[in-house]
PDB file of N, CA and C in Angstrom:
ATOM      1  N   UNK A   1      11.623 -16.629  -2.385  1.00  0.00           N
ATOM      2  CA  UNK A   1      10.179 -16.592  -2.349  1.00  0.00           C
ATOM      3  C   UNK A   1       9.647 -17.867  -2.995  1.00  0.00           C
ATOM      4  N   UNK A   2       8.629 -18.365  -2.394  1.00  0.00           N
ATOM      5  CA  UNK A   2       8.054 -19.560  -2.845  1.00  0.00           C
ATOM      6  C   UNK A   2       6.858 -19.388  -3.903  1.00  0.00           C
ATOM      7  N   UNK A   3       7.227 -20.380  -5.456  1.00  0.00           N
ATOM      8  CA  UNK A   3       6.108 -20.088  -6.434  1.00  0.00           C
ATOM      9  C   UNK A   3       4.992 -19.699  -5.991  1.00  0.00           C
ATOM     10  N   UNK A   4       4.011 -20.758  -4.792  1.00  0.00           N
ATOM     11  CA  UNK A   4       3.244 -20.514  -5.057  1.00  0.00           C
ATOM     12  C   UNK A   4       2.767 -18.663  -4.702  1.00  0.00           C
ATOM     13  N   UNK A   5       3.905 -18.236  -3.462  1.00  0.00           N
ATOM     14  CA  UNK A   5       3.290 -16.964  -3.269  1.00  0.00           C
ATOM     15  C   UNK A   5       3.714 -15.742  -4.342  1.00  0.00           C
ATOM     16  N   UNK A   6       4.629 -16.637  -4.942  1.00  0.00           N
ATOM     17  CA  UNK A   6       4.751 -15.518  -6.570  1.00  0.00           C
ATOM     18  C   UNK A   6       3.435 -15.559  -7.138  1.00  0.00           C
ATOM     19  N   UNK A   7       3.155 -16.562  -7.180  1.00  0.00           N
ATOM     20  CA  UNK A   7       2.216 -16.608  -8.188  1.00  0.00           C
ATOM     21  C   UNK A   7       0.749 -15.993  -7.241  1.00  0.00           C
ATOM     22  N   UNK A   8       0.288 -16.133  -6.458  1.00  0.00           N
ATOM     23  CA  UNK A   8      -0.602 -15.322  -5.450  1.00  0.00           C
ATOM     24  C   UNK A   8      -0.731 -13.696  -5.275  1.00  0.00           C
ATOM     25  N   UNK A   9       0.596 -13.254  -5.146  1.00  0.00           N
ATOM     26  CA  UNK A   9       0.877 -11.807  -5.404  1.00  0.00           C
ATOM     27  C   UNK A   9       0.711 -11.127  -6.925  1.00  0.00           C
ATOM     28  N   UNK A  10       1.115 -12.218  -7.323  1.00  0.00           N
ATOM     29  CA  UNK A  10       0.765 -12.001  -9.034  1.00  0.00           C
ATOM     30  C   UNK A  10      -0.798 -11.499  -9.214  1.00  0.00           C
ATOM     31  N   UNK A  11      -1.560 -12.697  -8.667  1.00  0.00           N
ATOM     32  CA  UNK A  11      -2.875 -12.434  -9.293  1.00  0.00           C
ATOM     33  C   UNK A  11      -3.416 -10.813  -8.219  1.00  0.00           C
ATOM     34  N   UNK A  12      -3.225 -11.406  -7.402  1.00  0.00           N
ATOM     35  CA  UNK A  12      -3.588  -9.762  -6.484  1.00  0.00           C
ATOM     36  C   UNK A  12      -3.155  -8.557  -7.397  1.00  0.00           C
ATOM     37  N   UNK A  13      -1.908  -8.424  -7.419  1.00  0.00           N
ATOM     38  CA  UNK A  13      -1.684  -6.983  -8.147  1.00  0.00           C
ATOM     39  C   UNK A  13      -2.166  -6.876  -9.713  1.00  0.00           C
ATOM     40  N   UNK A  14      -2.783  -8.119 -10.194  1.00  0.00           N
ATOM     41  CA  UNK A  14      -3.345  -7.962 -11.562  1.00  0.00           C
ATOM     42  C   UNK A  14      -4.780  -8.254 -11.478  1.00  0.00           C
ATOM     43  N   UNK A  15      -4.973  -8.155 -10.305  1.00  0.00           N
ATOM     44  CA  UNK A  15      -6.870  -7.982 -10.285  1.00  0.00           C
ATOM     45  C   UNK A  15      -6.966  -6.577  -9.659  1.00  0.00           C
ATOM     46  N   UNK A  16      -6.616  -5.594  -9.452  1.00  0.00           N
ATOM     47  CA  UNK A  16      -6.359  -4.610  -9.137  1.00  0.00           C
ATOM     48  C   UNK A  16      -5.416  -3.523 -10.420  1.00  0.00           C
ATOM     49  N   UNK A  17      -4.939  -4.134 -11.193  1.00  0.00           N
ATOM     50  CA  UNK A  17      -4.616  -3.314 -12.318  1.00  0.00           C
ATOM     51  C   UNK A  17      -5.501  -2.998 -13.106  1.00  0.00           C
ATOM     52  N   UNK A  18      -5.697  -1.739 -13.547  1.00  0.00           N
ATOM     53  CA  UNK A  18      -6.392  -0.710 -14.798  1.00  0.00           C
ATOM     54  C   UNK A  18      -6.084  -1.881 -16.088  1.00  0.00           C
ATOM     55  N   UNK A  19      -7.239  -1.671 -16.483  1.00  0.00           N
ATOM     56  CA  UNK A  19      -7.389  -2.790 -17.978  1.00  0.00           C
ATOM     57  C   UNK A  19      -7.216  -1.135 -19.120  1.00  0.00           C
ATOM     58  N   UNK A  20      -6.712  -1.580 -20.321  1.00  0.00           N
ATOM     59  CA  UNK A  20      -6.983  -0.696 -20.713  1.00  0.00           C
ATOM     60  C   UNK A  20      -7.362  -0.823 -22.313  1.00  0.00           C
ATOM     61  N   UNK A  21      -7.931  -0.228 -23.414  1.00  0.00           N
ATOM     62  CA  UNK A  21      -8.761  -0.873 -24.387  1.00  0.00           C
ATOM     63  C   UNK A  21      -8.255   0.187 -25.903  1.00  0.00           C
ATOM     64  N   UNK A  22      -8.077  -0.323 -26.812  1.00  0.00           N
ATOM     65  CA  UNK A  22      -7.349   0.165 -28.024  1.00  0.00           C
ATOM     66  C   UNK A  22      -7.893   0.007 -29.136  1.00  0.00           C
ATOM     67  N   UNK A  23      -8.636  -0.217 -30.027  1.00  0.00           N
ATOM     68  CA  UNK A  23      -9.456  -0.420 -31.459  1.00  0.00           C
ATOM     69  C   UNK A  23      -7.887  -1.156 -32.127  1.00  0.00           C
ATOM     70  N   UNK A  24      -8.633  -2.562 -32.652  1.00  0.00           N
ATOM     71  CA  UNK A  24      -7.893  -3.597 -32.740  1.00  0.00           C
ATOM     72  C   UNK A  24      -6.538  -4.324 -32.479  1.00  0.00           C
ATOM     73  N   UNK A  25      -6.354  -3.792 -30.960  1.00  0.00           N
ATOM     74  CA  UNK A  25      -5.117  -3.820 -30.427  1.00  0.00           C
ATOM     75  C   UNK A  25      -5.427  -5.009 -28.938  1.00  0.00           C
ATOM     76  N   UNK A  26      -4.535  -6.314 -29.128  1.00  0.00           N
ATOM     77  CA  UNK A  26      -4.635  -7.008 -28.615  1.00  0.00           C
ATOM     78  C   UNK A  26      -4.384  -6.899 -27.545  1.00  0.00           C
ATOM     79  N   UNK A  27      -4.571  -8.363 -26.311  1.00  0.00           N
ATOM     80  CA  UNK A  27      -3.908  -7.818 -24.769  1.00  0.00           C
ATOM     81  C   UNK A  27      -2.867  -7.399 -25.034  1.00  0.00           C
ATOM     82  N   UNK A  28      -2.049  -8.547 -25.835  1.00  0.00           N
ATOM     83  CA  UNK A  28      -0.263  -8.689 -25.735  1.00  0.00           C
ATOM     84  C   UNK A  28       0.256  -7.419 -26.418  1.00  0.00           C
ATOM     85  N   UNK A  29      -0.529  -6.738 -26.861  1.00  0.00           N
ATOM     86  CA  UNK A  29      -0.386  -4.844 -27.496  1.00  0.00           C
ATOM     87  C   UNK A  29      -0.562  -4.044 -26.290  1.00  0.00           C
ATOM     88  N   UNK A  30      -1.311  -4.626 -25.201  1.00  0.00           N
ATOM     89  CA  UNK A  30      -1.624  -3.670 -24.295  1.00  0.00           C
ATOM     90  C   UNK A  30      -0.940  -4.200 -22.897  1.00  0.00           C
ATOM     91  N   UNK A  31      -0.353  -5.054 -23.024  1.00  0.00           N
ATOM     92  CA  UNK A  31       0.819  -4.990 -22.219  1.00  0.00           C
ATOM     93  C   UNK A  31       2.274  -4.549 -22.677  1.00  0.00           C
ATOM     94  N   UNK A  32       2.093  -4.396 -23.743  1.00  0.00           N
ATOM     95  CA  UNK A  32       3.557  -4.230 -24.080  1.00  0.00           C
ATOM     96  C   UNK A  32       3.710  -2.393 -24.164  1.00  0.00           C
ATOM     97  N   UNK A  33       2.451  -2.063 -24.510  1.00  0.00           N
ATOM     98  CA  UNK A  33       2.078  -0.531 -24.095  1.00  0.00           C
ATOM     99  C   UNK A  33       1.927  -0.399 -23.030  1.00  0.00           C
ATOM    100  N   UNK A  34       2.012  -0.860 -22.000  1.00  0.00           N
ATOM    101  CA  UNK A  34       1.946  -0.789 -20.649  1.00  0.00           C
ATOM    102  C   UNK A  34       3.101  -0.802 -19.784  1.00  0.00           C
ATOM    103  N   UNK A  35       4.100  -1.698 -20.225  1.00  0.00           N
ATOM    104  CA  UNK A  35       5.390  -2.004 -19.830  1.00  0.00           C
ATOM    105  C   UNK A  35       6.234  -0.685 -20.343  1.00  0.00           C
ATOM    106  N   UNK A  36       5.837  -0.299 -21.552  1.00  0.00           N
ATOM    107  CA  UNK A  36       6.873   0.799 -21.997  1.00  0.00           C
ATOM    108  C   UNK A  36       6.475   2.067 -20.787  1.00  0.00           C
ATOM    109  N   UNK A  37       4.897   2.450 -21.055  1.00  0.00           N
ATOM    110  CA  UNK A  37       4.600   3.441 -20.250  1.00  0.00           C
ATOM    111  C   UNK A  37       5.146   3.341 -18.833  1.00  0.00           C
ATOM    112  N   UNK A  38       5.184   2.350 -18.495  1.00  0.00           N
ATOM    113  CA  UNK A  38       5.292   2.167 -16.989  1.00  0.00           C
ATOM    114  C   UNK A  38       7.213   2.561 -16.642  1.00  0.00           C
ATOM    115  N   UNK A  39       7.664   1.842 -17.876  1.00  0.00           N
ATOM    116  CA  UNK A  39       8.838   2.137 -17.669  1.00  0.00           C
ATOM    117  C   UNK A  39       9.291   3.731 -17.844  1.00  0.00           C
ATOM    118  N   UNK A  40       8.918   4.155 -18.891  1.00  0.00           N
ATOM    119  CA  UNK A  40       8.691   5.858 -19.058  1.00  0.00           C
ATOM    120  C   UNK A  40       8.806   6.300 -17.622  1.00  0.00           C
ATOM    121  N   UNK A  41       7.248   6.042 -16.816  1.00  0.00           N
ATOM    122  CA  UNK A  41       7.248   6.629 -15.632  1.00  0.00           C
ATOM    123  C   UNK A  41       8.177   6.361 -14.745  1.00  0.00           C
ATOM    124  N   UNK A  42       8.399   5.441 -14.381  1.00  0.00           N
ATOM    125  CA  UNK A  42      10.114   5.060 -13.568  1.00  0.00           C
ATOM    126  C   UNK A  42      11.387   5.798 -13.960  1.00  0.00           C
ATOM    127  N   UNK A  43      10.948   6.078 -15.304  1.00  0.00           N
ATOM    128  CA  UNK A  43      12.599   7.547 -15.813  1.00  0.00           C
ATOM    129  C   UNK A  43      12.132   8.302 -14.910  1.00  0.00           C
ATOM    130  N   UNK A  44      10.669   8.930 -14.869  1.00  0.00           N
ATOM    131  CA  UNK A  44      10.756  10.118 -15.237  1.00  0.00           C
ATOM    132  C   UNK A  44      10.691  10.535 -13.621  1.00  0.00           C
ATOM    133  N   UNK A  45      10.283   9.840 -12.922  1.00  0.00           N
ATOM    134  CA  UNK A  45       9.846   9.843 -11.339  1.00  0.00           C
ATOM    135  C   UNK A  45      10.129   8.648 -10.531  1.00  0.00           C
ATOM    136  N   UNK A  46      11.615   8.479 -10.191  1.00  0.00           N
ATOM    137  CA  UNK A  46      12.236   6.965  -9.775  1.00  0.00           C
ATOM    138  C   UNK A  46      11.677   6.562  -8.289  1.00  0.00           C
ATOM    139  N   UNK A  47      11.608   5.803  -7.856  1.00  0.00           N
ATOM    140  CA  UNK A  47      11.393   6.139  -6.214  1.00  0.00           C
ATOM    141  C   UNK A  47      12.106   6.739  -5.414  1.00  0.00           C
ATOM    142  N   UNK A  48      11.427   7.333  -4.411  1.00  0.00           N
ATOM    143  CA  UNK A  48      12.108   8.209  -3.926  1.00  0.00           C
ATOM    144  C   UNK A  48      11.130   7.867  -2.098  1.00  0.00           C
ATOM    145  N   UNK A  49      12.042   7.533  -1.404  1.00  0.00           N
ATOM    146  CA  UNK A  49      11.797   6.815  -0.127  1.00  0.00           C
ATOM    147  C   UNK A  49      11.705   7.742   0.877  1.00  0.00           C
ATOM    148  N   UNK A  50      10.371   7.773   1.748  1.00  0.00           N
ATOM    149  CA  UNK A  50      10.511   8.762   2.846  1.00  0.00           C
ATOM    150  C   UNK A  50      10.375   7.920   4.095  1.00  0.00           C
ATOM    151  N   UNK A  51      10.752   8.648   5.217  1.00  0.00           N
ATOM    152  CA  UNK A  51      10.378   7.797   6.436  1.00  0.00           C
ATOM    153  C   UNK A  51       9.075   8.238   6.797  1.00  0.00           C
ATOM    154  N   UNK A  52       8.115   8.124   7.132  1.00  0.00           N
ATOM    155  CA  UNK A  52       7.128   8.543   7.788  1.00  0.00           C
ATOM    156  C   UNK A  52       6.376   8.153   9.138  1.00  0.00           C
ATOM    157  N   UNK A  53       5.940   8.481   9.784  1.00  0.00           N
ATOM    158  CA  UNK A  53       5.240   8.085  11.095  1.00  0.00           C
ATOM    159  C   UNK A  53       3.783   7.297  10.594  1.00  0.00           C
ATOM    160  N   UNK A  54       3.460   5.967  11.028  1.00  0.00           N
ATOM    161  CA  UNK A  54       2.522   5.487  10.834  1.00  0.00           C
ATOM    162  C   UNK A  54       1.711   5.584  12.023  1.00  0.00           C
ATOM    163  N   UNK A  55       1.867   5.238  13.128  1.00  0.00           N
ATOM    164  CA  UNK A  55       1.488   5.769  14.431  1.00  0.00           C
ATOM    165  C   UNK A  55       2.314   6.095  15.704  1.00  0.00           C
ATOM    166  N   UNK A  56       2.014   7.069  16.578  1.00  0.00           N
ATOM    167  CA  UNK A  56       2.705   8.109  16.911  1.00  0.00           C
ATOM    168  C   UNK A  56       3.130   6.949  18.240  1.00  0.00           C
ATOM    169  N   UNK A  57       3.821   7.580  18.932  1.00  0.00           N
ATOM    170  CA  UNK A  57       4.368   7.144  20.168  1.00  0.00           C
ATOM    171  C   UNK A  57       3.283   7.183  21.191  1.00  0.00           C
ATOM    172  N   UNK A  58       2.819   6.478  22.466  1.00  0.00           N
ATOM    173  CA  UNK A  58       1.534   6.578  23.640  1.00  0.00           C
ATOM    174  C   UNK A  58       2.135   5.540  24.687  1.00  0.00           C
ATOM    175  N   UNK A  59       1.182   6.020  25.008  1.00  0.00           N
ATOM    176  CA  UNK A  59       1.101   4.915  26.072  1.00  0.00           C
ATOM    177  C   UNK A  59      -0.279   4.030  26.872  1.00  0.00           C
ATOM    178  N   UNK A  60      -0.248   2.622  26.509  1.00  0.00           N
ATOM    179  CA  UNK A  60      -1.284   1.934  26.626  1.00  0.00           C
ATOM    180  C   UNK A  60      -2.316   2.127  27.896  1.00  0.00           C
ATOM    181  N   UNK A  61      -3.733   2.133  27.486  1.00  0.00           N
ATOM    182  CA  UNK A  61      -4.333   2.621  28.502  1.00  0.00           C
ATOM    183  C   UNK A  61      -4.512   1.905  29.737  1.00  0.00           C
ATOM    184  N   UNK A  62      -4.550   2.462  31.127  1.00  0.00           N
ATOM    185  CA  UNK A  62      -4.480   2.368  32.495  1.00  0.00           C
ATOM    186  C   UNK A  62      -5.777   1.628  32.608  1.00  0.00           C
ATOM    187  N   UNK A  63      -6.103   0.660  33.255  1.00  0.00           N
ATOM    188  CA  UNK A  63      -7.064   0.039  33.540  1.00  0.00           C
ATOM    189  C   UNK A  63      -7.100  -0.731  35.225  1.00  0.00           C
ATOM    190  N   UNK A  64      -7.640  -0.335  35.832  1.00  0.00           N
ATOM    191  CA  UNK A  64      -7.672  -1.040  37.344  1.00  0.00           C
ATOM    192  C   UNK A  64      -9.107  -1.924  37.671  1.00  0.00           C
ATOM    193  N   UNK A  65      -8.963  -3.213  38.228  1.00  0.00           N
ATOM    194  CA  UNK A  65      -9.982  -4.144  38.699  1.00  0.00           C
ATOM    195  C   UNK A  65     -10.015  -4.542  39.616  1.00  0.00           C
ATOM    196  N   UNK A  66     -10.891  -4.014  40.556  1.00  0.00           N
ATOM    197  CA  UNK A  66     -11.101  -4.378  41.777  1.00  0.00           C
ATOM    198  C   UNK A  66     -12.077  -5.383  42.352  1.00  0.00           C
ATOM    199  N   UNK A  67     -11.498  -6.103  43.138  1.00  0.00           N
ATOM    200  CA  UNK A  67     -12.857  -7.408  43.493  1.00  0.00           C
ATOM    201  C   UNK A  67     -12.369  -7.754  44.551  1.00  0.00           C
ATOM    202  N   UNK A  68     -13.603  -7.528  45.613  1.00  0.00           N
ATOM    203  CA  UNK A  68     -13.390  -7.666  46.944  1.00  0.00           C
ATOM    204  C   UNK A  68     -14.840  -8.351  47.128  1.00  0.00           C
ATOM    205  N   UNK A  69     -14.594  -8.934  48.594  1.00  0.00           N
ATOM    206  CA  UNK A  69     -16.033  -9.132  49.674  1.00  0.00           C
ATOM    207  C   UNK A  69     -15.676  -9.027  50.560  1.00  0.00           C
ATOM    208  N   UNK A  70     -17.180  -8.026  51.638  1.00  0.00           N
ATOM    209  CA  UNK A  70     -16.896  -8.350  52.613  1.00  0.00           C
ATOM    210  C   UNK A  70     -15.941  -6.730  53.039  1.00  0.00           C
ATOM    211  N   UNK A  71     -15.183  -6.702  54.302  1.00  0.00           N
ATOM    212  CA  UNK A  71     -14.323  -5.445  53.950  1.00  0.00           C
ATOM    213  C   UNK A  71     -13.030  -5.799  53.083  1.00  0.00           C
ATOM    214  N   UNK A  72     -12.258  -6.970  52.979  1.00  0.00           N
ATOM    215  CA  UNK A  72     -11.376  -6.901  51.581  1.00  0.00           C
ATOM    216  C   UNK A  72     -11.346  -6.340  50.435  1.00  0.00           C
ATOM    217  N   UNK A  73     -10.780  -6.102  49.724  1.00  0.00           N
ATOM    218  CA  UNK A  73     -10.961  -5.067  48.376  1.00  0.00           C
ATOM    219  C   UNK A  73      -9.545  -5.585  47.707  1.00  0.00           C
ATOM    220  N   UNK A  74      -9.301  -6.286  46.796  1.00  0.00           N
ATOM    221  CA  UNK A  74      -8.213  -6.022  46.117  1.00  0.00           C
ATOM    222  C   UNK A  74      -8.148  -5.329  44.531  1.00  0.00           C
ATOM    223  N   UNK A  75      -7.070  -4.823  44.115  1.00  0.00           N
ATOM    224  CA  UNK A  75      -7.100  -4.255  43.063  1.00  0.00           C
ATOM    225  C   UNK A  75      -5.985  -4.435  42.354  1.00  0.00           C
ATOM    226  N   UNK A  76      -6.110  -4.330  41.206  1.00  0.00           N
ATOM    227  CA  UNK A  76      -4.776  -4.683  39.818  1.00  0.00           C
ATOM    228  C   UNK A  76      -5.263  -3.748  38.965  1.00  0.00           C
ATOM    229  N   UNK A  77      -3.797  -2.763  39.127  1.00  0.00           N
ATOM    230  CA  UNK A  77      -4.014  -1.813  37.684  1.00  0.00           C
ATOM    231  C   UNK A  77      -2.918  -2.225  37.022  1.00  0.00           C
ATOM    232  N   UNK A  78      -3.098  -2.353  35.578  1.00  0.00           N
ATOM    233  CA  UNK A  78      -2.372  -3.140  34.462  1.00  0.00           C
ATOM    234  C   UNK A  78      -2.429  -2.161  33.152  1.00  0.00           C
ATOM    235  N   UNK A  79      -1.560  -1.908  32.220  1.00  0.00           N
ATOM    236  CA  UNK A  79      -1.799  -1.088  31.482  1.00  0.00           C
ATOM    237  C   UNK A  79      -0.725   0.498  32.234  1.00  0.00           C
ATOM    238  N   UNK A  80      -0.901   1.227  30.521  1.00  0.00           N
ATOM    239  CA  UNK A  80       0.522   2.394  31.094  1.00  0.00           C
ATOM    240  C   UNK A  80       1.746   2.312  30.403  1.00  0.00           C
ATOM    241  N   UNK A  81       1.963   0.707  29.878  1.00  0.00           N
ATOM    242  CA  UNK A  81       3.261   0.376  29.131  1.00  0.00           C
ATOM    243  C   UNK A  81       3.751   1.624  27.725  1.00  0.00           C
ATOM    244  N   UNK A  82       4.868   2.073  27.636  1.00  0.00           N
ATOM    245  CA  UNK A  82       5.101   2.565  26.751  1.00  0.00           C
ATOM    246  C   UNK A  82       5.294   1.925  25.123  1.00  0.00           C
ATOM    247  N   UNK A  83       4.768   2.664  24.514  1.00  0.00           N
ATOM    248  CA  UNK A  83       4.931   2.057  23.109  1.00  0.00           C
ATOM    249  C   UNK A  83       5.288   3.287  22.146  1.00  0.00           C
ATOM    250  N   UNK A  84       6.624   2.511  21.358  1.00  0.00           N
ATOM    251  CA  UNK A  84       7.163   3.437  20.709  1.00  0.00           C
ATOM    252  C   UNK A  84       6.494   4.026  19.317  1.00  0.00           C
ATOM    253  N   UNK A  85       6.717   5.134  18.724  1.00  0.00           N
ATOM    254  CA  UNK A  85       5.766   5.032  17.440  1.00  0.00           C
ATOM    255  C   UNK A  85       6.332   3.998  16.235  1.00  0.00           C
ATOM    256  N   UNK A  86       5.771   3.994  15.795  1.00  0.00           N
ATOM    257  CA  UNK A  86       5.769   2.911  14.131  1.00  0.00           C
ATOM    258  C   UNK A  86       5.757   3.812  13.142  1.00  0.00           C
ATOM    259  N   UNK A  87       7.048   3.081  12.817  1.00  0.00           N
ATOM    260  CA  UNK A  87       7.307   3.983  11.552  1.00  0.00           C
ATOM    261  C   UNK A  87       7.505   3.148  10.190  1.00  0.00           C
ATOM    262  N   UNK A  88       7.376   3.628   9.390  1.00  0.00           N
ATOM    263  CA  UNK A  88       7.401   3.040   7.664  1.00  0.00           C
ATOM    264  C   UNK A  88       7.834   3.512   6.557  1.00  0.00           C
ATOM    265  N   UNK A  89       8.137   3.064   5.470  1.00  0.00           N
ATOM    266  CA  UNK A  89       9.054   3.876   4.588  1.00  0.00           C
ATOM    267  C   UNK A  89       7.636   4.087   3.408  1.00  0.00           C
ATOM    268  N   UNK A  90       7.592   5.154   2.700  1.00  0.00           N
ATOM    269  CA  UNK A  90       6.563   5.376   1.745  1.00  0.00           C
ATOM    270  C   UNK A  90       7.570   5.590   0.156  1.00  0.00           C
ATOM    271  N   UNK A  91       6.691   5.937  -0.907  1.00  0.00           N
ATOM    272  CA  UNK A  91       7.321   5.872  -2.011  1.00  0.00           C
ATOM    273  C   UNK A  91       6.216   7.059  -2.522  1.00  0.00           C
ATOM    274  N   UNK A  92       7.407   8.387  -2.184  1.00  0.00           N
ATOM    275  CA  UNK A  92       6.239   9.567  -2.684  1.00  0.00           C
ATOM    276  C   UNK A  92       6.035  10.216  -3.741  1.00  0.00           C
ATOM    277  N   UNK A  93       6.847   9.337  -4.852  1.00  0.00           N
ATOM    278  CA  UNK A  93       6.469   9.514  -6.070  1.00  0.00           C
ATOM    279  C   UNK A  93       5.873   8.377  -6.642  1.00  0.00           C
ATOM    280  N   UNK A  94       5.320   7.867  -5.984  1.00  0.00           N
ATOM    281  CA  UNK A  94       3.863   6.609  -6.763  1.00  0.00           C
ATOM    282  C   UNK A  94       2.882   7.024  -7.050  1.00  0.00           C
ATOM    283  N   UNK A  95       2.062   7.614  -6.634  1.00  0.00           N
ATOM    284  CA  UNK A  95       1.056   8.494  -7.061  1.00  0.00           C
ATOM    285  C   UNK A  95       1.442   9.143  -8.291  1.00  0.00           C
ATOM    286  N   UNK A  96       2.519  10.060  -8.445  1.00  0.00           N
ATOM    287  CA  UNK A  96       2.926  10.873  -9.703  1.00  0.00           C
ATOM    288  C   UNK A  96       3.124   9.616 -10.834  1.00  0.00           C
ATOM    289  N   UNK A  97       3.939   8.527 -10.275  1.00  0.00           N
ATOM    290  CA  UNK A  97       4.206   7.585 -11.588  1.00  0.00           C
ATOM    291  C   UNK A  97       2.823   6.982 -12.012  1.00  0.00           C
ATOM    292  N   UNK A  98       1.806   6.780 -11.224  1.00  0.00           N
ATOM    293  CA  UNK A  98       0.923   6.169 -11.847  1.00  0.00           C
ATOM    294  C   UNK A  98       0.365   7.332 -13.416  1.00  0.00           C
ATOM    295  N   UNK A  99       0.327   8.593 -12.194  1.00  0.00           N
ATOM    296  CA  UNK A  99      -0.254   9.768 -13.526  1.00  0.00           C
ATOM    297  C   UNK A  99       0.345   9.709 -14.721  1.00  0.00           C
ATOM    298  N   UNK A 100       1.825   9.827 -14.588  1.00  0.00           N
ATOM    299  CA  UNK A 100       2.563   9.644 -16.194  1.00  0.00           C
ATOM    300  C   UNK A 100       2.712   8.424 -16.910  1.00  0.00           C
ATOM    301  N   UNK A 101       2.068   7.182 -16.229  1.00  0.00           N
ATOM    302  CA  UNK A 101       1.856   5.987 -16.592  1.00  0.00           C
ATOM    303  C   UNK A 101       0.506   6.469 -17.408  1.00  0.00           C
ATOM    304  N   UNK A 102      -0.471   6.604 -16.835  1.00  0.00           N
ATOM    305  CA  UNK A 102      -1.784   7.045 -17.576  1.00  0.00           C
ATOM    306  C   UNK A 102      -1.795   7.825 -18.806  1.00  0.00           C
ATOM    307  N   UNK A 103      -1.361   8.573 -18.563  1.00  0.00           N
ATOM    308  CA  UNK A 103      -1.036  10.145 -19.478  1.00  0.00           C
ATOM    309  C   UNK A 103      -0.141   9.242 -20.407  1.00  0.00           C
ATOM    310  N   UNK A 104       0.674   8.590 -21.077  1.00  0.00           N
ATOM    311  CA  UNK A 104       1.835   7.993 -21.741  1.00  0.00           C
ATOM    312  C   UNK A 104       0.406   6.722 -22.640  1.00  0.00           C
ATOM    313  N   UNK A 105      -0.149   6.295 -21.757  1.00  0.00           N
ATOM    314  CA  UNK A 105      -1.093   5.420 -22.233  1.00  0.00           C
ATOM    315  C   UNK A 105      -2.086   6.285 -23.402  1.00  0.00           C
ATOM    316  N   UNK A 106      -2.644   7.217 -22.571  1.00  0.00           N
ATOM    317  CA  UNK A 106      -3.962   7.925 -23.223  1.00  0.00           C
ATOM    318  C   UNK A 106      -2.973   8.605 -24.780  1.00  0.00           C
ATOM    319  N   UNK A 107      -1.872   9.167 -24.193  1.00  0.00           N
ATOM    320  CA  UNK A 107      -0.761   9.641 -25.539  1.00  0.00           C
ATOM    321  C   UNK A 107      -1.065   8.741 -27.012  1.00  0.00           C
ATOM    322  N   UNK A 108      -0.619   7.478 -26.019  1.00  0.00           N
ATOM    323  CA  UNK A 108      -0.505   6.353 -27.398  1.00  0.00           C
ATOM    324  C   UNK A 108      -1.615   5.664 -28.236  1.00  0.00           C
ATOM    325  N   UNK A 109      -3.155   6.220 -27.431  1.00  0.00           N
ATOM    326  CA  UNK A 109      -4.775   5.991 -28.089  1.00  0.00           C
ATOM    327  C   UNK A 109      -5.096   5.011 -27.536  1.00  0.00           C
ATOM    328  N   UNK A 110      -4.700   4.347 -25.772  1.00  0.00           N
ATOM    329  CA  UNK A 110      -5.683   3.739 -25.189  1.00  0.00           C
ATOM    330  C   UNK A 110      -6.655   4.396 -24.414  1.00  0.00           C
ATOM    331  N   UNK A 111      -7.287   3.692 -24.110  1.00  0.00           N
ATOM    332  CA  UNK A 111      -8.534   4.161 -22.923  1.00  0.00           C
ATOM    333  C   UNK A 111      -8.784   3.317 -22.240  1.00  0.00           C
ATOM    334  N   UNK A 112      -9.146   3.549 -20.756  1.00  0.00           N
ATOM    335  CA  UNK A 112      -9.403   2.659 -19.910  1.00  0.00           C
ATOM    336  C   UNK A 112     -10.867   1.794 -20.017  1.00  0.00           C
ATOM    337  N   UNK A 113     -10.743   1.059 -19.447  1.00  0.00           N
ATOM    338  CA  UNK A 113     -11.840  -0.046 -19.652  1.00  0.00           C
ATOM    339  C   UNK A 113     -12.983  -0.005 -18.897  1.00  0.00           C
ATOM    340  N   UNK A 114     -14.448  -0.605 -19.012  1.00  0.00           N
ATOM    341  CA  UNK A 114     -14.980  -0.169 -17.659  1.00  0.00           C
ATOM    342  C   UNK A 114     -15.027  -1.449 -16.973  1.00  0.00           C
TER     343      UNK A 114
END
């Protein structure tokens, strides 16, 4: 992976992270309470990989165009192709790890930020 998109993904998933706030407890306190919690939650609820259907199997819609003059008429129907469904792997204990991430936080006397 190339720095710069380390470093791009970086800021994305940390402008989107929960800030969270402690009575005289610094960032570098509240990451390091964060890292533990987080790790907590990874004991306690590891990933756990499902397959799931993202969209189902069809088939693309039928469309015909006709253009004639005169008595000629021609027509092209295009469309009908099969398409298989799409599928994706989920992680269905992320939701739960975030909760015991939270809960592990609020334990230790943070609170979230607004």
């Amino acid at each position: 992976m190339k720095p710069l998109t380390i470093i791009l993904a970086s800021l994305a998933l940390s402008a989107c992270a929960e800030k969270w706030a402690k009575p005289g407890a610094t960032p570098t306190d509240m990451e390091a309470a964060l890292s533990q919690c987080r790790a907590e939650a990874y004991v306690t609820l590891p990933p756990l990989m499902q397959r799931v259907m993202a969209s189902p199997a069809g088939r693309t819609p039928v469309r015909t165009r006709c253009t004639g003059s005169g008595n000629t008429t021609n027509c092209r129907t295009t469309g009908g192709d099969y398409q298989p469904a799409v599928y994706r792997n989920d992680d269905v204990n992320e939701d739960g790890r975030h909760e015991v991430q939270r809960a592990c936080m609020f334990r230790n006397g943070w609170r979230p930020e607004d």
